[in-house]
C-alpha atoms as a PDB file:
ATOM      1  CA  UNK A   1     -16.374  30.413 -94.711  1.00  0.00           C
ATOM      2  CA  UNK A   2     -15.695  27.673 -91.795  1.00  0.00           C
ATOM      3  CA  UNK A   3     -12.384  26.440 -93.765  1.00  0.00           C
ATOM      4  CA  UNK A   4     -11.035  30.225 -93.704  1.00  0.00           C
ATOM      5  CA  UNK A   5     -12.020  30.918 -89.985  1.00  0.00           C
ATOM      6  CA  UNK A   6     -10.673  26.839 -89.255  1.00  0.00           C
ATOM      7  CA  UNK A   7      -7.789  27.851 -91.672  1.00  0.00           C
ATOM      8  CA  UNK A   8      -6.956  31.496 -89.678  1.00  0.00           C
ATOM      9  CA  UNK A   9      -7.401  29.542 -86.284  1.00  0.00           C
ATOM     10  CA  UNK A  10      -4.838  27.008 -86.985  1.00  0.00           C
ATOM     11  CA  UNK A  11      -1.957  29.577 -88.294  1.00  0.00           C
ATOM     12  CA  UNK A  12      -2.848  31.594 -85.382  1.00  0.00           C
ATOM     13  CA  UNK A  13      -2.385  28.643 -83.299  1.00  0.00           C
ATOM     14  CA  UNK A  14       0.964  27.881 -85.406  1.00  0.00           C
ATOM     15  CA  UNK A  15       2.019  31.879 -84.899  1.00  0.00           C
ATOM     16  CA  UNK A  16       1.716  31.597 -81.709  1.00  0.00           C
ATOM     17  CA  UNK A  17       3.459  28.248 -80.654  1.00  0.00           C
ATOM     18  CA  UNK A  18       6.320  29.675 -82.784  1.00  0.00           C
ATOM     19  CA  UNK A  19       6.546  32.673 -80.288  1.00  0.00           C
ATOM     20  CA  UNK A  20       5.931  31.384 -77.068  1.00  0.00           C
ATOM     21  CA  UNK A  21       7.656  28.178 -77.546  1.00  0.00           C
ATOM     22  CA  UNK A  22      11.730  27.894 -76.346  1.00  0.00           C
ATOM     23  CA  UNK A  23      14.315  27.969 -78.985  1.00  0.00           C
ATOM     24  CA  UNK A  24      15.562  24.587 -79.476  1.00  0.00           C
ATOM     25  CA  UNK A  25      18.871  25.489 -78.239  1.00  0.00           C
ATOM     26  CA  UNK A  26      17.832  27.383 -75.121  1.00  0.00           C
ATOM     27  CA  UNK A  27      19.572  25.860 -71.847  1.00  0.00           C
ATOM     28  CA  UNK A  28      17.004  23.986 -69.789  1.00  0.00           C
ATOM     29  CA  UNK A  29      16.884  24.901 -66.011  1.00  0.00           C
ATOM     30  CA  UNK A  30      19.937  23.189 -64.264  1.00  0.00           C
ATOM     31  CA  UNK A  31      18.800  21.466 -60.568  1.00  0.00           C
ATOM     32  CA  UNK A  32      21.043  21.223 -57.856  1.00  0.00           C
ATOM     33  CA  UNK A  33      21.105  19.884 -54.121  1.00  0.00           C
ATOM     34  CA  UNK A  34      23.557  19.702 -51.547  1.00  0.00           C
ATOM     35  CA  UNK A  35      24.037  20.429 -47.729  1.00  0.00           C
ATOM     36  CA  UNK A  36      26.485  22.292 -45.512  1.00  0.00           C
ATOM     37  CA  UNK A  37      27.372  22.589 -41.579  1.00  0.00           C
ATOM     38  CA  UNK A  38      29.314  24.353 -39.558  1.00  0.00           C
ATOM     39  CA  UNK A  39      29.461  26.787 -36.539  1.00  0.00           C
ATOM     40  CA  UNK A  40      29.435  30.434 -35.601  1.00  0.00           C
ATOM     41  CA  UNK A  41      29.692  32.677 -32.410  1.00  0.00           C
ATOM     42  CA  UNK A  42      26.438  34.223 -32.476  1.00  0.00           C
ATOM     43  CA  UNK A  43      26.649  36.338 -29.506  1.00  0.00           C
ATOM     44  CA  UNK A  44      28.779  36.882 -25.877  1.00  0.00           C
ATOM     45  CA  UNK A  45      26.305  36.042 -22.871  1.00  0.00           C
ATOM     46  CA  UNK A  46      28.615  37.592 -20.637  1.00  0.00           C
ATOM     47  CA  UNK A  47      29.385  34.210 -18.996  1.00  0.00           C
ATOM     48  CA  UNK A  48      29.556  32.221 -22.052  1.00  0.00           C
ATOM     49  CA  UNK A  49      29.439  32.475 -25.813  1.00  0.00           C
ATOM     50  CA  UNK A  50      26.527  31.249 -27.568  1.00  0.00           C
ATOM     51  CA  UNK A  51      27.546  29.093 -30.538  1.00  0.00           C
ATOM     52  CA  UNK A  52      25.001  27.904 -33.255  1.00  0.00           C
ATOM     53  CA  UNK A  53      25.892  24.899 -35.168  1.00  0.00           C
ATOM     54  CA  UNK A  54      24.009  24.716 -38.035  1.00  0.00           C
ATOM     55  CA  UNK A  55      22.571  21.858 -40.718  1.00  0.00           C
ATOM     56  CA  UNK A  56      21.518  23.020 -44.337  1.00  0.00           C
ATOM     57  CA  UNK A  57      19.802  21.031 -47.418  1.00  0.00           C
ATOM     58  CA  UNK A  58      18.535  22.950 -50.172  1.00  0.00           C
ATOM     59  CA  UNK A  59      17.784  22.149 -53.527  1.00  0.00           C
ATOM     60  CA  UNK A  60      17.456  24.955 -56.693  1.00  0.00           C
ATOM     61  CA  UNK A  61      16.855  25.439 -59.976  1.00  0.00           C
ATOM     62  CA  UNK A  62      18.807  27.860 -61.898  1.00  0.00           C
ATOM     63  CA  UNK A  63      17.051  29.493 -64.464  1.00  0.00           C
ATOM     64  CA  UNK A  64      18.098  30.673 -67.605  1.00  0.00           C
ATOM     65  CA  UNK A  65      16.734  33.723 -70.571  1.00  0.00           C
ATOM     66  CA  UNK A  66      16.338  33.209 -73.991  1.00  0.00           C
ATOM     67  CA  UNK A  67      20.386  33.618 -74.537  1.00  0.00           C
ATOM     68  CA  UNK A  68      21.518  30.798 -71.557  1.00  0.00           C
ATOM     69  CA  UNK A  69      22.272  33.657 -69.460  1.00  0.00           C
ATOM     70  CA  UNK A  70      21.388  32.437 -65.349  1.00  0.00           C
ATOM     71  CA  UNK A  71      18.563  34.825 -64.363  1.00  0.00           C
ATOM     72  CA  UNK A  72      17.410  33.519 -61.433  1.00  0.00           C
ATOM     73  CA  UNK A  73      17.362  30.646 -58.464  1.00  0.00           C
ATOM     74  CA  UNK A  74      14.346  29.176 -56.743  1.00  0.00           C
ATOM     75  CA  UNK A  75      15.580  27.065 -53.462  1.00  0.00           C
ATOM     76  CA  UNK A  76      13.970  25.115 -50.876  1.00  0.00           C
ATOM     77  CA  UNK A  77      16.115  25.829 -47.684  1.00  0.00           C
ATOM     78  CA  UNK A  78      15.658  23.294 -44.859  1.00  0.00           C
ATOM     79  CA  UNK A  79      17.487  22.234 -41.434  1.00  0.00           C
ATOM     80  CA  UNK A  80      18.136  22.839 -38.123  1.00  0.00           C
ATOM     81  CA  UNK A  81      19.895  25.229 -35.757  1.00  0.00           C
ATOM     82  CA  UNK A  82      21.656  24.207 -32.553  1.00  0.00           C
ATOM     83  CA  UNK A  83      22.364  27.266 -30.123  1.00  0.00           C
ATOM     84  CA  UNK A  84      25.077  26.360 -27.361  1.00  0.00           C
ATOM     85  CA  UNK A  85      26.516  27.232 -24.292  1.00  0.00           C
ATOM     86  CA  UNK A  86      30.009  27.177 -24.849  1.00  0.00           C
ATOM     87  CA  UNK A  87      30.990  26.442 -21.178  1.00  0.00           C
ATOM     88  CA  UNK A  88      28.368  24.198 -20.101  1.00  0.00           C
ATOM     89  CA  UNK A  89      27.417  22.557 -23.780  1.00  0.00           C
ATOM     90  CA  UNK A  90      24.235  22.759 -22.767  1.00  0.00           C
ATOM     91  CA  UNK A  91      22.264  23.383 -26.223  1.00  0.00           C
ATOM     92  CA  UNK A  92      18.445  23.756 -27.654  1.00  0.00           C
ATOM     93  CA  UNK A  93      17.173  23.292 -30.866  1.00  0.00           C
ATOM     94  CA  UNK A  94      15.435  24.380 -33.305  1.00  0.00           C
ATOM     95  CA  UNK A  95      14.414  23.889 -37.675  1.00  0.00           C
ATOM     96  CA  UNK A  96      14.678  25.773 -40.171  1.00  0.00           C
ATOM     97  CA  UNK A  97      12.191  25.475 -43.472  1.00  0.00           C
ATOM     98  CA  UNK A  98      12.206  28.542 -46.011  1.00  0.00           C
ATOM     99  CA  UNK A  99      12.024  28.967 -49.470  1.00  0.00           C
ATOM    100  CA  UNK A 100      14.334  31.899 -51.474  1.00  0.00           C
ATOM    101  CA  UNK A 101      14.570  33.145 -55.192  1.00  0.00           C
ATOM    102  CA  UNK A 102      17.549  34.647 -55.936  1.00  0.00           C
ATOM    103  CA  UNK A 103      16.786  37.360 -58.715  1.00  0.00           C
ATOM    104  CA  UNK A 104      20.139  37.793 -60.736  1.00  0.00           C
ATOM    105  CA  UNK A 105      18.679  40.424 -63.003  1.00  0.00           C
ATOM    106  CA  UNK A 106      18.146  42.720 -60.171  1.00  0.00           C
ATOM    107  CA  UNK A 107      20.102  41.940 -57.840  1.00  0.00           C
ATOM    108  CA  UNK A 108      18.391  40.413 -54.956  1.00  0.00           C
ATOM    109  CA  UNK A 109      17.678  37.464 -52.644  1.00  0.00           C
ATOM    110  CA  UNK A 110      14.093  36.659 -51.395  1.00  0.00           C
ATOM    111  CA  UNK A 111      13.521  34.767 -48.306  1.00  0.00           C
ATOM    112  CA  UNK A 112      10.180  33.919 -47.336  1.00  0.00           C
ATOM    113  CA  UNK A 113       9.112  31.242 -44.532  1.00  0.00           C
ATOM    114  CA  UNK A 114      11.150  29.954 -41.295  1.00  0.00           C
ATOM    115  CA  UNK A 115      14.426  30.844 -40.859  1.00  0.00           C
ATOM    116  CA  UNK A 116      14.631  30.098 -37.399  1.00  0.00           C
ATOM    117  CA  UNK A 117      12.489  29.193 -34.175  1.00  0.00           C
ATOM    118  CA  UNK A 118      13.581  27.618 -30.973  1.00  0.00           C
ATOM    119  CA  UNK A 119      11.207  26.618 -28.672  1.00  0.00           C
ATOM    120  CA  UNK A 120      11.775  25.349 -24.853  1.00  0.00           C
ATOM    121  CA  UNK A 121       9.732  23.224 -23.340  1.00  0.00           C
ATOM    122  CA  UNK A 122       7.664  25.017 -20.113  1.00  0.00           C
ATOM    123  CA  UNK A 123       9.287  28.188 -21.440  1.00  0.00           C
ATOM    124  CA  UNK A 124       8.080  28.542 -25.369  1.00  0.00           C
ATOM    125  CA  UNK A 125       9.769  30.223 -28.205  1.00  0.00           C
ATOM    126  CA  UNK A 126      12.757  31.648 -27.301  1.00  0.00           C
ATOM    127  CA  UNK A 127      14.168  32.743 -30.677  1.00  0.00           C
ATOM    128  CA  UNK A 128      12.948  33.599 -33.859  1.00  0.00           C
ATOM    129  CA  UNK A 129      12.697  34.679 -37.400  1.00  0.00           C
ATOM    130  CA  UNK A 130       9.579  33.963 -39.743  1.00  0.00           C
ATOM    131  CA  UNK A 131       8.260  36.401 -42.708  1.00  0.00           C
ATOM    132  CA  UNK A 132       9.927  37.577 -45.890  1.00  0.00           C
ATOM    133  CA  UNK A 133      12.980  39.441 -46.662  1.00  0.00           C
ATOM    134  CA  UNK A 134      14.134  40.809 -49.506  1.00  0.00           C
ATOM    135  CA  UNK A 135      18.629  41.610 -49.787  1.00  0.00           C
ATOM    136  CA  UNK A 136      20.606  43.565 -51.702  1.00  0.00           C
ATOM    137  CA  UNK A 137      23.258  40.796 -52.875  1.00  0.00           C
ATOM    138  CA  UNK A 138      26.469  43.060 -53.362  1.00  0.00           C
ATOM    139  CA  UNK A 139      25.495  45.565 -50.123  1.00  0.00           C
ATOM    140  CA  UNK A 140      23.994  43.214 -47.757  1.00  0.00           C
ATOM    141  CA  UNK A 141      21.310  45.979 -47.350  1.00  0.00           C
ATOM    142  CA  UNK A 142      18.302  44.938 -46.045  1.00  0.00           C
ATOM    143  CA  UNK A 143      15.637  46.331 -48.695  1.00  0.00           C
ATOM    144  CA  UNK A 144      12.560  44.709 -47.433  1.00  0.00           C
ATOM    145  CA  UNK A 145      11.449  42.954 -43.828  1.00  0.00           C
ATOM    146  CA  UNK A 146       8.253  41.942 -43.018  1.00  0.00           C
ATOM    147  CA  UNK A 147       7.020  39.416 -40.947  1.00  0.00           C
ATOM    148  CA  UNK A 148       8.680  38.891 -37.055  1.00  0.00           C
ATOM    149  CA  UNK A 149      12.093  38.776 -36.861  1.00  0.00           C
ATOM    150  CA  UNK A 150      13.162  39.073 -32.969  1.00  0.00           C
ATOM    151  CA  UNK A 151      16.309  36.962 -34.315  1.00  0.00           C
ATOM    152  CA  UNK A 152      18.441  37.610 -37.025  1.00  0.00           C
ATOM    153  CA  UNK A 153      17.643  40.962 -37.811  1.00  0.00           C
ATOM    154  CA  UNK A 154      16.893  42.690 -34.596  1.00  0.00           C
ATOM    155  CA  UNK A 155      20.339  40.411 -32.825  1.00  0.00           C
ATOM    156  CA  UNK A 156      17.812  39.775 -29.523  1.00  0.00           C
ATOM    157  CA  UNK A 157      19.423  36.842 -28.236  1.00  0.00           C
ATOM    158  CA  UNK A 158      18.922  37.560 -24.467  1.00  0.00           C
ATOM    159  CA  UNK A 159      15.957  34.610 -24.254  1.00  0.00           C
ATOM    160  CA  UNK A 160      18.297  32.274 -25.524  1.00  0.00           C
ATOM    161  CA  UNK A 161      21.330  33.598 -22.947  1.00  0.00           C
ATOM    162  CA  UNK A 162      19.434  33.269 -19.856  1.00  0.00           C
ATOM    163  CA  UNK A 163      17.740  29.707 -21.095  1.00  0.00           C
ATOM    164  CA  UNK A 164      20.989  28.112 -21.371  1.00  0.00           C
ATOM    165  CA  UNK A 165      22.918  30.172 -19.114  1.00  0.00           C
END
């Protein structure tokens, strides 16, 4: 009796290592870095434009199904944004920490964490966006915002106008 149930318990085991386990051919998750910057009029301040030059490192995984077809991304996005006055040059700023999964399958991007937060000195935050967002990747559309997001979403900039105005 204990060599049957010992017996049945390993080709269980066996069963199921064949199932769950990868095909030996399937592609193994391709990881990738890199960094960008550049600039882009955010907003006119009536007096000025208000420039942000940015900094981004990320690094990602790309995932892959059963077939090697990419099914998803997981990234780490980190860096900084620096708002400026394009008269003056006067500037602030601020870092930017988030992680994002972008879902291939269905057609999204997920943001969650710190995409943005300024804060003055004797003044406090002047910008920001922090919480989760979910995108449609070919419409843009917003399909899910939580969290507080006085920044990107809403386009408030005034706090950062009048600080470096």
């Amino acid at each position: 009796m204990f060599r049957r149930v010992k017996a049945a318990s390993l080709m269980l085991a066996l069963t199921a290592t064949l199932i769950i386990s990868p095909r030996a051919d399937a592609v193994p998750p391709a990881h990738q870095s890199g960094s960008e910057t550049g600039t882009f009029l955010v907003t006119d301040c009536g007096d000025f434009d208000l420039y942000d030059d940015y900094v981004l490192e990320w690094n990602s995984t790309l995932h892959f199904d059963k077939l090697g077809t990419p099914i998803r991304v997981v990234e780490h996005v980190w860096g900084s944004d620096t708002f400026r006055n394009s008269v003056t040059g006067e500037s602030v700023t601020g870092t930017i920490n988030a992680g994002e999964i972008v879902d291939l399958a269905n057609g999204n991007v997920t943001q969650n964490g710190n995409t943005a937060r300024i804060t003055v000195p004797g003044v406090g935050v002047v910008f920001f966006d922090v919480g989760k967002f979910i995108i449609d990747i070919e419409t843009g559309d917003v399909e899910f915002l939580a969290g507080a997001h006085h920044g990107w979403f809403e386009e408030d900039y005034a706090a950062l106008c009048e600080v470096l105005g």
